[in-house]
Protein backbone atom coordinates (compact mmCIF):
# COMPACT_ATOMS: atom_id res chain seq x y z
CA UNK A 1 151.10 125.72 122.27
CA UNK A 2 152.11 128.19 119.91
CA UNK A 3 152.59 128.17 116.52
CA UNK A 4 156.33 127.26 116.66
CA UNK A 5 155.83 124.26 119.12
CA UNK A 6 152.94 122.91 116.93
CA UNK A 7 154.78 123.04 113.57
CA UNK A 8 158.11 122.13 115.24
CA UNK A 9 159.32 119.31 112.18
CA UNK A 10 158.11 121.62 110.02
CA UNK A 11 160.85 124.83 110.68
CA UNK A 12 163.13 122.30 111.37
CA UNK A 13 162.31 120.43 108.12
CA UNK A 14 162.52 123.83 106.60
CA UNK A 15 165.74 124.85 108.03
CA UNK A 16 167.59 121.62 106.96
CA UNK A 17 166.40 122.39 103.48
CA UNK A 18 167.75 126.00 103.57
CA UNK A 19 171.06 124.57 104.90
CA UNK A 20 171.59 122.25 102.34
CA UNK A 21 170.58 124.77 99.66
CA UNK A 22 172.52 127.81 100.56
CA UNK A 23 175.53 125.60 101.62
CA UNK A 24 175.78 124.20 98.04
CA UNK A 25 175.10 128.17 96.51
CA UNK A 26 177.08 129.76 98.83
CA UNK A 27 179.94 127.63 99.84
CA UNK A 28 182.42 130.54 100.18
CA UNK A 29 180.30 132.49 102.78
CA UNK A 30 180.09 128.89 105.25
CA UNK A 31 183.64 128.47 104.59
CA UNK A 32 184.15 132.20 106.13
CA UNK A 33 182.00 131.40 108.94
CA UNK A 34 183.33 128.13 110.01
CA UNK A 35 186.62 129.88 110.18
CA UNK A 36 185.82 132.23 112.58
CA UNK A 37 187.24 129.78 115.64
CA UNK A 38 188.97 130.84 118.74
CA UNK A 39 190.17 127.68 121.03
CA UNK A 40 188.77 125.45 118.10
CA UNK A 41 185.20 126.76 119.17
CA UNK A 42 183.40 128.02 115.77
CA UNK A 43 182.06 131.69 117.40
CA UNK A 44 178.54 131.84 114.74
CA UNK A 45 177.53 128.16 116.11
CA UNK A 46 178.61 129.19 119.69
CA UNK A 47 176.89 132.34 119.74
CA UNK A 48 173.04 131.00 117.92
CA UNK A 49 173.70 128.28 120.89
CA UNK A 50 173.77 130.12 123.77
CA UNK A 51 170.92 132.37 122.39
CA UNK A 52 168.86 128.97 122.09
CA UNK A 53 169.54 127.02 125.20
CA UNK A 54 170.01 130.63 127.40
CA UNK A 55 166.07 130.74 127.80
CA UNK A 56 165.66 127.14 128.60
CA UNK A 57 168.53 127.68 131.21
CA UNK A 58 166.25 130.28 132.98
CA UNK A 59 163.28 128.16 133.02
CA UNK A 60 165.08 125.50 135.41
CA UNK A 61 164.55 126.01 138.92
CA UNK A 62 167.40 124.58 141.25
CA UNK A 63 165.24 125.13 144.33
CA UNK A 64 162.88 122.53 143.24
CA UNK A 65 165.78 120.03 143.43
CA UNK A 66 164.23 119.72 146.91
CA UNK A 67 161.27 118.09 146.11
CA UNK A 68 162.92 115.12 145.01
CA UNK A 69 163.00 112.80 147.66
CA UNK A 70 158.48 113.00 147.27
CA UNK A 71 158.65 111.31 143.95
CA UNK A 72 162.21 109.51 143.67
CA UNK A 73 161.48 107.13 141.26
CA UNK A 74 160.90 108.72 137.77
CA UNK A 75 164.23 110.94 138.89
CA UNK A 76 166.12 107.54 139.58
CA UNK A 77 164.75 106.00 136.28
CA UNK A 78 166.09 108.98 134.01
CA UNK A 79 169.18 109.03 135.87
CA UNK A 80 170.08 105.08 135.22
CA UNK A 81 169.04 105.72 131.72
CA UNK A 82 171.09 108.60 131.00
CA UNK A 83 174.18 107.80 132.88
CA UNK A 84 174.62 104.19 133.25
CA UNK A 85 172.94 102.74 130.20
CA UNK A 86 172.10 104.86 127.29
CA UNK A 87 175.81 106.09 126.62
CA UNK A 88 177.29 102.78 126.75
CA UNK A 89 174.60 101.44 124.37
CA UNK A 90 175.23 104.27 121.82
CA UNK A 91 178.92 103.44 121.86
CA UNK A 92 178.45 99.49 121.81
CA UNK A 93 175.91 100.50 118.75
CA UNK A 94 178.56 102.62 116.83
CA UNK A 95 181.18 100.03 117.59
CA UNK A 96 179.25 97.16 115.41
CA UNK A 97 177.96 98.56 112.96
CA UNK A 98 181.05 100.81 111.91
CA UNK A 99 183.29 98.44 113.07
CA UNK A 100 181.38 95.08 111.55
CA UNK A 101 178.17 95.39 109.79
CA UNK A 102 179.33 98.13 107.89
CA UNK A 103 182.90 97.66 107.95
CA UNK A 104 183.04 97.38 104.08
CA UNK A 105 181.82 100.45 102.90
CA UNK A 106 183.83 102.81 105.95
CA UNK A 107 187.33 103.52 105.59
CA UNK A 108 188.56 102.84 109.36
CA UNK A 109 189.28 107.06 110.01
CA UNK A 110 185.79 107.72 109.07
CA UNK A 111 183.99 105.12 110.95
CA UNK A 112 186.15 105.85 114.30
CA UNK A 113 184.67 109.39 113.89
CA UNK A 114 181.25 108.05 113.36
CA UNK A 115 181.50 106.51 115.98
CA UNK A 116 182.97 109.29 117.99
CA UNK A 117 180.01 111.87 116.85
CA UNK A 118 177.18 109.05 117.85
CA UNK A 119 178.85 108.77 121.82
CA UNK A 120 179.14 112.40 122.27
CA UNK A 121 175.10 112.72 121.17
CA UNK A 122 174.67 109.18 124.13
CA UNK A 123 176.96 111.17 126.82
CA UNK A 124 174.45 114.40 126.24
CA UNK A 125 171.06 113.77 127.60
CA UNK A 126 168.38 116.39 126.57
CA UNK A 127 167.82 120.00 128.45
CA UNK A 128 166.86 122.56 126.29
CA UNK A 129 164.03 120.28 124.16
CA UNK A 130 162.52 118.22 126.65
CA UNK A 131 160.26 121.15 128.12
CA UNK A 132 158.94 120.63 124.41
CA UNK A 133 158.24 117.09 124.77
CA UNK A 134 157.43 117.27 128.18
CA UNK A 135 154.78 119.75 127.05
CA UNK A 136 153.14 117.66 124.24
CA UNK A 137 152.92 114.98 126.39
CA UNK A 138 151.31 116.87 129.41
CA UNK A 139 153.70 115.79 131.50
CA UNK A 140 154.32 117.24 135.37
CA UNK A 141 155.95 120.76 134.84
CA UNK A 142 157.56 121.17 137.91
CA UNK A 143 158.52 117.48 138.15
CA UNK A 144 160.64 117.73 134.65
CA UNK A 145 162.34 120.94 136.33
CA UNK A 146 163.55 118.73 138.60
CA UNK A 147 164.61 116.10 136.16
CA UNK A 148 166.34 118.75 133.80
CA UNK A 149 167.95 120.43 137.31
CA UNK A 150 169.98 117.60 138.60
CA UNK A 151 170.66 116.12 134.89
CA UNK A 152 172.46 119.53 134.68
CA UNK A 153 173.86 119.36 137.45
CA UNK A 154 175.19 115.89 136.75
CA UNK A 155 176.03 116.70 133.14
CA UNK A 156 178.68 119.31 134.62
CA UNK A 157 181.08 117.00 136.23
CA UNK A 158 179.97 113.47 134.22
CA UNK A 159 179.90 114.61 130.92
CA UNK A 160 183.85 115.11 130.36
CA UNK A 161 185.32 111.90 131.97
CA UNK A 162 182.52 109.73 130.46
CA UNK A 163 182.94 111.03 126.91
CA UNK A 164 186.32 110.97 127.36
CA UNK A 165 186.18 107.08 128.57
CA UNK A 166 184.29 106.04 125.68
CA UNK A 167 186.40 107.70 122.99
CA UNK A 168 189.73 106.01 124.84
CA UNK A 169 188.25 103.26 124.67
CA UNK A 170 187.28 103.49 120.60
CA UNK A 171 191.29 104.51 119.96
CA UNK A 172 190.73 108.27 119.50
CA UNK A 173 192.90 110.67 121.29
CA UNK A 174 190.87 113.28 123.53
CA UNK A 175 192.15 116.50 123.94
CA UNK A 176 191.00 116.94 127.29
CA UNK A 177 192.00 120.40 127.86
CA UNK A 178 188.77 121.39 124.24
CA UNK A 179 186.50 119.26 126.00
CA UNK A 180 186.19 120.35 129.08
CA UNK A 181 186.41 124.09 127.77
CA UNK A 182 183.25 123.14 125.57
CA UNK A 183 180.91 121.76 128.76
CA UNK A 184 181.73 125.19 129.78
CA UNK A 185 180.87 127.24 127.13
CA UNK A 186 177.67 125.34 126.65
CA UNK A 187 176.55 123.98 130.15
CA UNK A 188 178.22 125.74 132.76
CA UNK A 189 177.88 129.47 131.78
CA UNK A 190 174.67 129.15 129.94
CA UNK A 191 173.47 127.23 133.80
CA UNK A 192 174.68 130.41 135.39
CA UNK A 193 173.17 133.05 133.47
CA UNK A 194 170.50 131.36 133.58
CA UNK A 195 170.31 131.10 137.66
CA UNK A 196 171.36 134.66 138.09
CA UNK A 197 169.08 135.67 135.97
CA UNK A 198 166.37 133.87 137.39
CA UNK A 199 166.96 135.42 140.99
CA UNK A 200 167.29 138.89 139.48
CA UNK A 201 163.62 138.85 137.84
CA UNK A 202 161.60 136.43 140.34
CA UNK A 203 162.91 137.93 143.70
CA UNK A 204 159.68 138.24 144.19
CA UNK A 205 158.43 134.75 143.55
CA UNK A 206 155.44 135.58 141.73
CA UNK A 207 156.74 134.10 138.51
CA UNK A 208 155.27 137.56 137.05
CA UNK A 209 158.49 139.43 135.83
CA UNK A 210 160.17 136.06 134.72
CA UNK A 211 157.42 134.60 132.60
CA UNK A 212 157.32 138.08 130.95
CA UNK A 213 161.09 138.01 130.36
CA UNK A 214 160.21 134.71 129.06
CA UNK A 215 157.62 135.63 126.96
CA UNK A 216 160.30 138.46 125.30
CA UNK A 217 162.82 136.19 124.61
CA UNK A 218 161.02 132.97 123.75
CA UNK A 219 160.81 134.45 119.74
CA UNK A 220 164.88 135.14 119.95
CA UNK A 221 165.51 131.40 121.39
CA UNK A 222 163.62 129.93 118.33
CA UNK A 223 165.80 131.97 115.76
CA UNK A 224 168.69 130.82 117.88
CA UNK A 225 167.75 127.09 117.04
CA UNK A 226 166.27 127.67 113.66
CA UNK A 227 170.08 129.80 112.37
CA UNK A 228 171.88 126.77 114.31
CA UNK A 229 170.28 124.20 112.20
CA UNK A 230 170.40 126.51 109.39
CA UNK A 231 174.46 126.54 110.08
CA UNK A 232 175.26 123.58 111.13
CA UNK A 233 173.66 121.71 107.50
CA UNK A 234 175.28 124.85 105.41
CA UNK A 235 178.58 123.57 106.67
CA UNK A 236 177.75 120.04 106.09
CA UNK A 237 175.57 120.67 102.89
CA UNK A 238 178.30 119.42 100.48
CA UNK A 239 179.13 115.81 102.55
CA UNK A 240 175.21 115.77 102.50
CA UNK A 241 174.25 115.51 98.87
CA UNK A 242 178.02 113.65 97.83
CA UNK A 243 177.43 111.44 100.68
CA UNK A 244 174.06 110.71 101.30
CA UNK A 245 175.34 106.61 101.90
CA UNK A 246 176.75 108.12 104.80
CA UNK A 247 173.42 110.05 106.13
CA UNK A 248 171.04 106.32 106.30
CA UNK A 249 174.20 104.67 107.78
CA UNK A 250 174.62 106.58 110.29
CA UNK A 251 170.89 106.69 110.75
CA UNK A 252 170.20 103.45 111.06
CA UNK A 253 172.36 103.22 114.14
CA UNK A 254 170.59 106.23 116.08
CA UNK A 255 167.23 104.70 114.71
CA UNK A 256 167.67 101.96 116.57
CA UNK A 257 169.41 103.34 119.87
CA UNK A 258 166.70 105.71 120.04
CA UNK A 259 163.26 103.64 119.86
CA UNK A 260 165.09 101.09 121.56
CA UNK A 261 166.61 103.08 124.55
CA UNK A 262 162.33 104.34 124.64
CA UNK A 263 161.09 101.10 124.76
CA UNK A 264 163.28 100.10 127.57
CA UNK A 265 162.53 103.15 129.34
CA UNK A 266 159.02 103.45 128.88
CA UNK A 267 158.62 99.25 130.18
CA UNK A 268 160.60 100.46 133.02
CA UNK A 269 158.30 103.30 134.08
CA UNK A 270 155.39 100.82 133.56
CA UNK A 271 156.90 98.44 135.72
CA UNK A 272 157.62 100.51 138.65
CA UNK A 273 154.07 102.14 138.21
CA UNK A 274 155.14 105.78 137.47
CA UNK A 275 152.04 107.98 136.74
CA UNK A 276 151.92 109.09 133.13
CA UNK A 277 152.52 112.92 133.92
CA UNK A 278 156.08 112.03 135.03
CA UNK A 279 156.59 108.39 133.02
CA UNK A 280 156.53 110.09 129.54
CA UNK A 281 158.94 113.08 130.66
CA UNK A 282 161.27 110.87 132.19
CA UNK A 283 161.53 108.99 129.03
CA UNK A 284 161.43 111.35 126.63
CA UNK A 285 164.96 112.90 128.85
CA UNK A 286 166.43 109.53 128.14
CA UNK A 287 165.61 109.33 124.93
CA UNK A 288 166.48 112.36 123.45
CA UNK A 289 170.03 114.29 123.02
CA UNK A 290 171.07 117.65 124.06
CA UNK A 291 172.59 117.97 120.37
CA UNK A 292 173.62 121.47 120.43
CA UNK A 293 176.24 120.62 123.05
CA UNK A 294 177.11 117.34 121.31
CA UNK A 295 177.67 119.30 118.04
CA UNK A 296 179.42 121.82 119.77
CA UNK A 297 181.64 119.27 121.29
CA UNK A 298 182.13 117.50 117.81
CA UNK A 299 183.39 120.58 115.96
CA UNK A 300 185.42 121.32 118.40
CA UNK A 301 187.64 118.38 118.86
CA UNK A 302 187.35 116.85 115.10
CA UNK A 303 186.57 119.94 113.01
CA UNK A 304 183.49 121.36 111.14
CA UNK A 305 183.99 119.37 108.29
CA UNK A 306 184.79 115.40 110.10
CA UNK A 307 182.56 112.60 110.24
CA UNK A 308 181.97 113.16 114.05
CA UNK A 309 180.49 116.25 113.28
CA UNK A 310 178.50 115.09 110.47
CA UNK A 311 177.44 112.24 112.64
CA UNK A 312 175.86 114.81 114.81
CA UNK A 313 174.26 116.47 112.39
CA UNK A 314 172.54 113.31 111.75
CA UNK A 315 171.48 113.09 114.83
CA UNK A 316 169.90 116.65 114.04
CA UNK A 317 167.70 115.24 111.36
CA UNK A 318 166.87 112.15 112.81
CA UNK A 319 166.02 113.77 116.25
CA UNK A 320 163.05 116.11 115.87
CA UNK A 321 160.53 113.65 113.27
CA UNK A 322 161.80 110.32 115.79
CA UNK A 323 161.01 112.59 118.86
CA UNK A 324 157.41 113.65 117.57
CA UNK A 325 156.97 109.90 116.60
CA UNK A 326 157.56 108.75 120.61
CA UNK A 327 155.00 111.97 121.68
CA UNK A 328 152.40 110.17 120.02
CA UNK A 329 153.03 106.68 121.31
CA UNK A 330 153.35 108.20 124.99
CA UNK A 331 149.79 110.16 124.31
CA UNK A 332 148.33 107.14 122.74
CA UNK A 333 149.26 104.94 125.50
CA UNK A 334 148.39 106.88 128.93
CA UNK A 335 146.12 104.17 130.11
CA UNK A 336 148.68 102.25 130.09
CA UNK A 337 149.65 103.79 133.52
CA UNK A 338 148.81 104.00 137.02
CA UNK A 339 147.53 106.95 138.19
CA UNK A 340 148.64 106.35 141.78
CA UNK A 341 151.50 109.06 142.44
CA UNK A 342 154.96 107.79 142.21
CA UNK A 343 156.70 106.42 145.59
């Protein structure tokens, strides 16, 4: 690993801390950049995403989308988990304790877009991140290519009516028209630069010219993630510190859904005798949130400064120590697992 993937909390930790700092010093200079918006899409977030997720994109191979029928069953497990169960659960989640547990302290507005901000993090499972966790887990490369490729693929055409479903269904008008512009900007276009790129460098499939493209751009893709983070707390920096109720009740929530949604997961992949290589991937997929588009997606419908947004923000902080946390369970539990190859 290098020194960015083995001190990961740390610039994260870092960057949160710079956020909050130089959002409370310099409140003017966020306030210009979160009003540089065309469509309702902030262009300084937009732009330090598609510089993060871009290389990511490139890594995932669409041709090994043909492997799958070898090993179905760690692709069918992430699948259920991502699309039938986990956003559901996030939403039933938000729903109690915003609309009962902690329906004294929440004005109703805020806690619908509480709410709102923790479904569009369940509706986004992981791409960009999970080659991280897959790595620290040593889980099967080429198998989590797979997983990412046709969660991608999935994420194009699900994303929108399932997000939009959910928030219908919580009494918050969807402006269809924002959302569907936002998987866009952040799935589709990023997916084909990412593809065209790919056939441009490895025509030759010798992985040669692409790992060295890789190798390039990998120091620009961490800047991407660390000025995201950096932005996306600036903006929020003020809620933070006059709010920080709001920050461990909105945790608690994700808390939960998250080691919970793992647990399930992992039992699953134990039951149906998954080897560890692709068990631990597979969960760590379901488990985790591809935030950048949720936060994306947040700003643009409810604005920079709303409790959806700030709500996935949280799920910002919370993700990266909680994420690290379910590593080391999956690495301290590998005998746990067959080592037959899945069926």
């Amino acid at each position: 690993m290098g020194l960015f993937e083995r001190y990961l909390s740390v610039w994260v930790g870092l960057c949160i801390l710079a956020g909050v700092l130089l959002g409370n010093i310099a409140p003017g200079l966020f306030q210009y950049f979160a009003s540089l918006e065309i469509a309702h899409v902030n262009i300084p977030v937009a732009m330090f995403i598609w510089v993060m997720i871009y290389p990511m994109m490139v890594q995932v191979d669409f041709s090994s989308i043909r492997n799958v029928g070898e090993k179905p069953k760690g692709l069918l497990l992430t699948l259920l988990i991502n699309w039938l169960i986990k956003p559901f659960t996030m939403a039933a989640l938000g729903w109690l304790f915003f609309r009962v547990v902690f329906a004294d302290l929440v004005d109703p507005q805020t806690a619908n877009e509480y709410i709102a901000g923790m479904i569009l993090l369940g509706v986004a499972p992981c791409t960009a991140m999970v080659f991280v966790w897959s790595h620290l887990t040593k889980g099967d490369a080429n198998y989590t290519l797979v997983q990412v490729s046709v969660n991608d693929l999935i994420m194009i055409f699900a994303f929108a009516p399932i997000a939009a479903f959910l928030l219908g269904v919580n009494d918050i008008t969807v402006p269809w028209n924002t959302l569907v512009l936002s998987v866009v900007l952040y799935v589709v276009i990023p997916l084909l630069a990412g593809i065209m790129t790919r056939k441009v460098l490895d025509s030759a499939q010798d992985h040669s010219r692409l790992n060295r493209f890789l190798t390039a751009l990998k120091p620009i893709s961490i800047l991407g993630l660390l000025a995201t983070v950096v932005l996306l707390f600036g903006f929020q920096a003020e809620t933070i510190l006059a709010k920080p109720l709001a920050i461990v009740l909105i945790a608690i929530p994700l808390l939960i859904q998250t080691y919970g949604i793992f647990a399930l997961a992992y039992g699953a992949a134990k039951a149906l005798k998954l080897p560890h290589n692709i068990a631990a991937p597979a969960c760590m997929i379901g488990t985790s949130n591809f935030f950048e588009l949720a936060v994306a997606v947040a700003i643009s419908l409810f604005g920079l400064q709303s409790g959806a947004a700030l709500a996935t923000v949280v799920g910002v902080l919370v993700e990266v120590p909680v994420m690290l946390t379910l590593v080391a369970i999956a690495n301290r539990t590998r005998h746990w697992f067959d080592k037959e190859p899945a069926r």
